[in-house]
Structures are given as C-alpha cells and as structure tokens.
N, C-alpha and C. Protein backbone atom coordinates (compact mmCIF):
# COMPACT_ATOMS: atom_id res chain seq x y z
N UNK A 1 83.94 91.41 91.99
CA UNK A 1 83.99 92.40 90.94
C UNK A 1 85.42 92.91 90.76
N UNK A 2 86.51 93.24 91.91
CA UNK A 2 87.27 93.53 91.52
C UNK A 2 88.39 92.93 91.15
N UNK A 3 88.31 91.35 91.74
CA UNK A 3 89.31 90.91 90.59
C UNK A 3 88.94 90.37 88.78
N UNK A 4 87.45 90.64 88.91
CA UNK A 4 87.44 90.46 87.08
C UNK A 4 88.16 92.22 86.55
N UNK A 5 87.71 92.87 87.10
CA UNK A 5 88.78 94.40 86.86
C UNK A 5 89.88 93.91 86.57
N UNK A 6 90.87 93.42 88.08
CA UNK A 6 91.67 92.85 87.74
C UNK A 6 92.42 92.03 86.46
N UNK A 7 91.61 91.10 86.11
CA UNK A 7 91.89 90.43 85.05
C UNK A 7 91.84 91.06 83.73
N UNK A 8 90.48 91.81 84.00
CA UNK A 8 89.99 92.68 82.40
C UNK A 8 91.92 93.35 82.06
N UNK A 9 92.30 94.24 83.19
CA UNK A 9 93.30 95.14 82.77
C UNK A 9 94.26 94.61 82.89
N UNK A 10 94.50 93.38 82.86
CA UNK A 10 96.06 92.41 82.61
C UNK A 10 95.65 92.06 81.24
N UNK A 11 94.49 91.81 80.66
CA UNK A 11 94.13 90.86 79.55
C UNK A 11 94.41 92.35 78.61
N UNK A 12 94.04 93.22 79.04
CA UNK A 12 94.66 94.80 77.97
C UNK A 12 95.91 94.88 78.32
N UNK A 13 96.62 94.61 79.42
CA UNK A 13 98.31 94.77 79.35
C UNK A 13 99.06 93.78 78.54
N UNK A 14 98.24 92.98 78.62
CA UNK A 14 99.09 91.69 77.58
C UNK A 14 98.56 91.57 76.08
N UNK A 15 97.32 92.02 75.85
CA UNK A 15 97.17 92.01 74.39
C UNK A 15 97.99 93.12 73.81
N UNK A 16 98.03 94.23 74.63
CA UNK A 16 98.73 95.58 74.27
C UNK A 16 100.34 95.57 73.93
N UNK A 17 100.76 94.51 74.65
CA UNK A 17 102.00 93.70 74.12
C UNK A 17 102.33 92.81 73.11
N UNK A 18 101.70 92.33 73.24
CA UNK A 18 101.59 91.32 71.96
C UNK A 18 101.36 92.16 70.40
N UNK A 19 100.76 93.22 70.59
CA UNK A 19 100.22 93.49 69.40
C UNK A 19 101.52 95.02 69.32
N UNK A 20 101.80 95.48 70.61
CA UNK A 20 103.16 96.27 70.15
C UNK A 20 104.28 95.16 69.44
N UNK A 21 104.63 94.15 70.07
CA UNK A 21 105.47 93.27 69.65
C UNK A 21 105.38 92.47 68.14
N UNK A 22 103.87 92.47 67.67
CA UNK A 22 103.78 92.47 66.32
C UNK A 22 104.29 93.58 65.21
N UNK A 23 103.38 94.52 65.60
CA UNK A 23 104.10 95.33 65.48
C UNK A 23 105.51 95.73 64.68
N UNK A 24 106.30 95.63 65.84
CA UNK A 24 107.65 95.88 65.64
C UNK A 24 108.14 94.63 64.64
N UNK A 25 107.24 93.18 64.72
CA UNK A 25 108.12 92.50 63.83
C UNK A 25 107.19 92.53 62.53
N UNK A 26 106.57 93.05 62.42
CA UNK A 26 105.97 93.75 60.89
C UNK A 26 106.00 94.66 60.67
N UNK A 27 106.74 95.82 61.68
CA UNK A 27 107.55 97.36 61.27
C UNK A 27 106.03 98.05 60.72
N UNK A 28 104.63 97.49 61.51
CA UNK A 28 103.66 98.25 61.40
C UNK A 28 104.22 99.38 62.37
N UNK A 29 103.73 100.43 62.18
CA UNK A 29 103.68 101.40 63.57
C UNK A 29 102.64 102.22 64.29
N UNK A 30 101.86 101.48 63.36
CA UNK A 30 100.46 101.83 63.67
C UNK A 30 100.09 100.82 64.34
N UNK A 31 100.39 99.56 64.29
CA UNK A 31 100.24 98.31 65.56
C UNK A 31 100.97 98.50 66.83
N UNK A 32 102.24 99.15 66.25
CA UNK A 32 103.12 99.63 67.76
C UNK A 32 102.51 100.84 68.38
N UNK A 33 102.06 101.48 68.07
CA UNK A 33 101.42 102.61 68.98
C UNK A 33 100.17 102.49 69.38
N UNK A 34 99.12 101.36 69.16
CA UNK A 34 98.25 100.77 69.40
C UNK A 34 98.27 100.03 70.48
N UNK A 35 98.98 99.23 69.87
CA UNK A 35 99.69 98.31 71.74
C UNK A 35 100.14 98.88 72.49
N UNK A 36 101.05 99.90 72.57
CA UNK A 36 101.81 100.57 73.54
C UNK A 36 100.36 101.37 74.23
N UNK A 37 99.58 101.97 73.97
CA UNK A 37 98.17 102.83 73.95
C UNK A 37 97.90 101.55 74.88
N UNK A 38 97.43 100.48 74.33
CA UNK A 38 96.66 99.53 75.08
C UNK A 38 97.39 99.28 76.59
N UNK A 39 98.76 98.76 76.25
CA UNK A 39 99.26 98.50 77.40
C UNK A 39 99.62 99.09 77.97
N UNK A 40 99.51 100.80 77.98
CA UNK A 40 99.56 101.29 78.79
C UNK A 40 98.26 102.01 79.57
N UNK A 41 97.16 101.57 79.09
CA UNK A 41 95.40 101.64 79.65
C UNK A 41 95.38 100.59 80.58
N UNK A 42 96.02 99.44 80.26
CA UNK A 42 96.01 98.37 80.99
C UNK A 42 96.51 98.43 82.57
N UNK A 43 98.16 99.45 82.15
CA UNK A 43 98.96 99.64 83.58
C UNK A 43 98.36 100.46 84.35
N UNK A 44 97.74 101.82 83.60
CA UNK A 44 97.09 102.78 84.74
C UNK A 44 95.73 102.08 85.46
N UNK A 45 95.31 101.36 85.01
CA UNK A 45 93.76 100.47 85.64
C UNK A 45 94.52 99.81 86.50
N UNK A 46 95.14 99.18 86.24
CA UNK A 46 95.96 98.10 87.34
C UNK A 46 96.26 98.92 88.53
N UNK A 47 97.33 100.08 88.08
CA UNK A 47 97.41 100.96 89.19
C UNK A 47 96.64 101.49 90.48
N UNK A 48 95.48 102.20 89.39
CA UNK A 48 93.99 102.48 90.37
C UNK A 48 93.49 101.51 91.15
N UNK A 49 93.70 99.81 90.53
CA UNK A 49 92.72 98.57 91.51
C UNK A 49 93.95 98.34 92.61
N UNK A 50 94.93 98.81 92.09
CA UNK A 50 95.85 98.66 93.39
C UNK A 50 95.96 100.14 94.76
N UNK A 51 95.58 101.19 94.30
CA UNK A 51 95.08 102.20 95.33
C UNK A 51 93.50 101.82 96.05
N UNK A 52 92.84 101.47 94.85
CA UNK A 52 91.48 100.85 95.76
C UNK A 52 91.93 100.12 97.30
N UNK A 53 92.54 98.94 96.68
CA UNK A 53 93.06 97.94 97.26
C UNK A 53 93.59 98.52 98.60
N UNK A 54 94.39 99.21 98.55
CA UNK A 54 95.34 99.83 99.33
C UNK A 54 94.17 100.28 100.53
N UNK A 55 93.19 101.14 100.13
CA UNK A 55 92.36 101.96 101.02
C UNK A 55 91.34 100.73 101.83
N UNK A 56 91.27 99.85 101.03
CA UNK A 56 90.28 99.03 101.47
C UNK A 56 90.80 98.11 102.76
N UNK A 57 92.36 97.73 102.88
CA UNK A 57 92.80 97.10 103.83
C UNK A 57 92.74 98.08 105.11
C-alpha cells in the first residue's frame, strides 16, 4: 500500500509540473497555479510517506 501512495504522489508531482510548465509556455496562469497547487500536494504527501517511513524502521 505504501508504495502505490508512493507512486500516486510522484504521478501528482509530475503532472503538477508539466501542467505548471504548460502553463508558462501558454502564459495560461491559471494552468500555472494549478500545477504549482498540484505539485506541491504531491511534495507534502511524499513528505508524510517519508516520516511514516522514518518511524517504521
């Protein structure tokens, strides 16, 4: 279970990039603050499976 977590919140850190990085090259900014939002939901999850992690060793 926790590395599909894992994966789930890389697959939101990297879409969240991609779609800031659109974004910026279609000077949407409503795509850039979307992605940035995403990829940064993505980093704090990552964070938390890495304190799990931490307690569990």
């Amino acid at each position: 279970m926790a590395s599909d977590d894992k994966m789930a919140n890389k697959k939101d850190e990297l879409v969240g990039k991609a779609k800031e990085k659109l974004g910026e090259a279609t000077d949407n900014e409503q795509w850039q603050a979307e992605g940035r939002s995403k990829k940064a939901k993505g980093d704090v999850k990552q964070a938390g499976e890495k304190i799990k992690d931490a307690f569990r060793d």
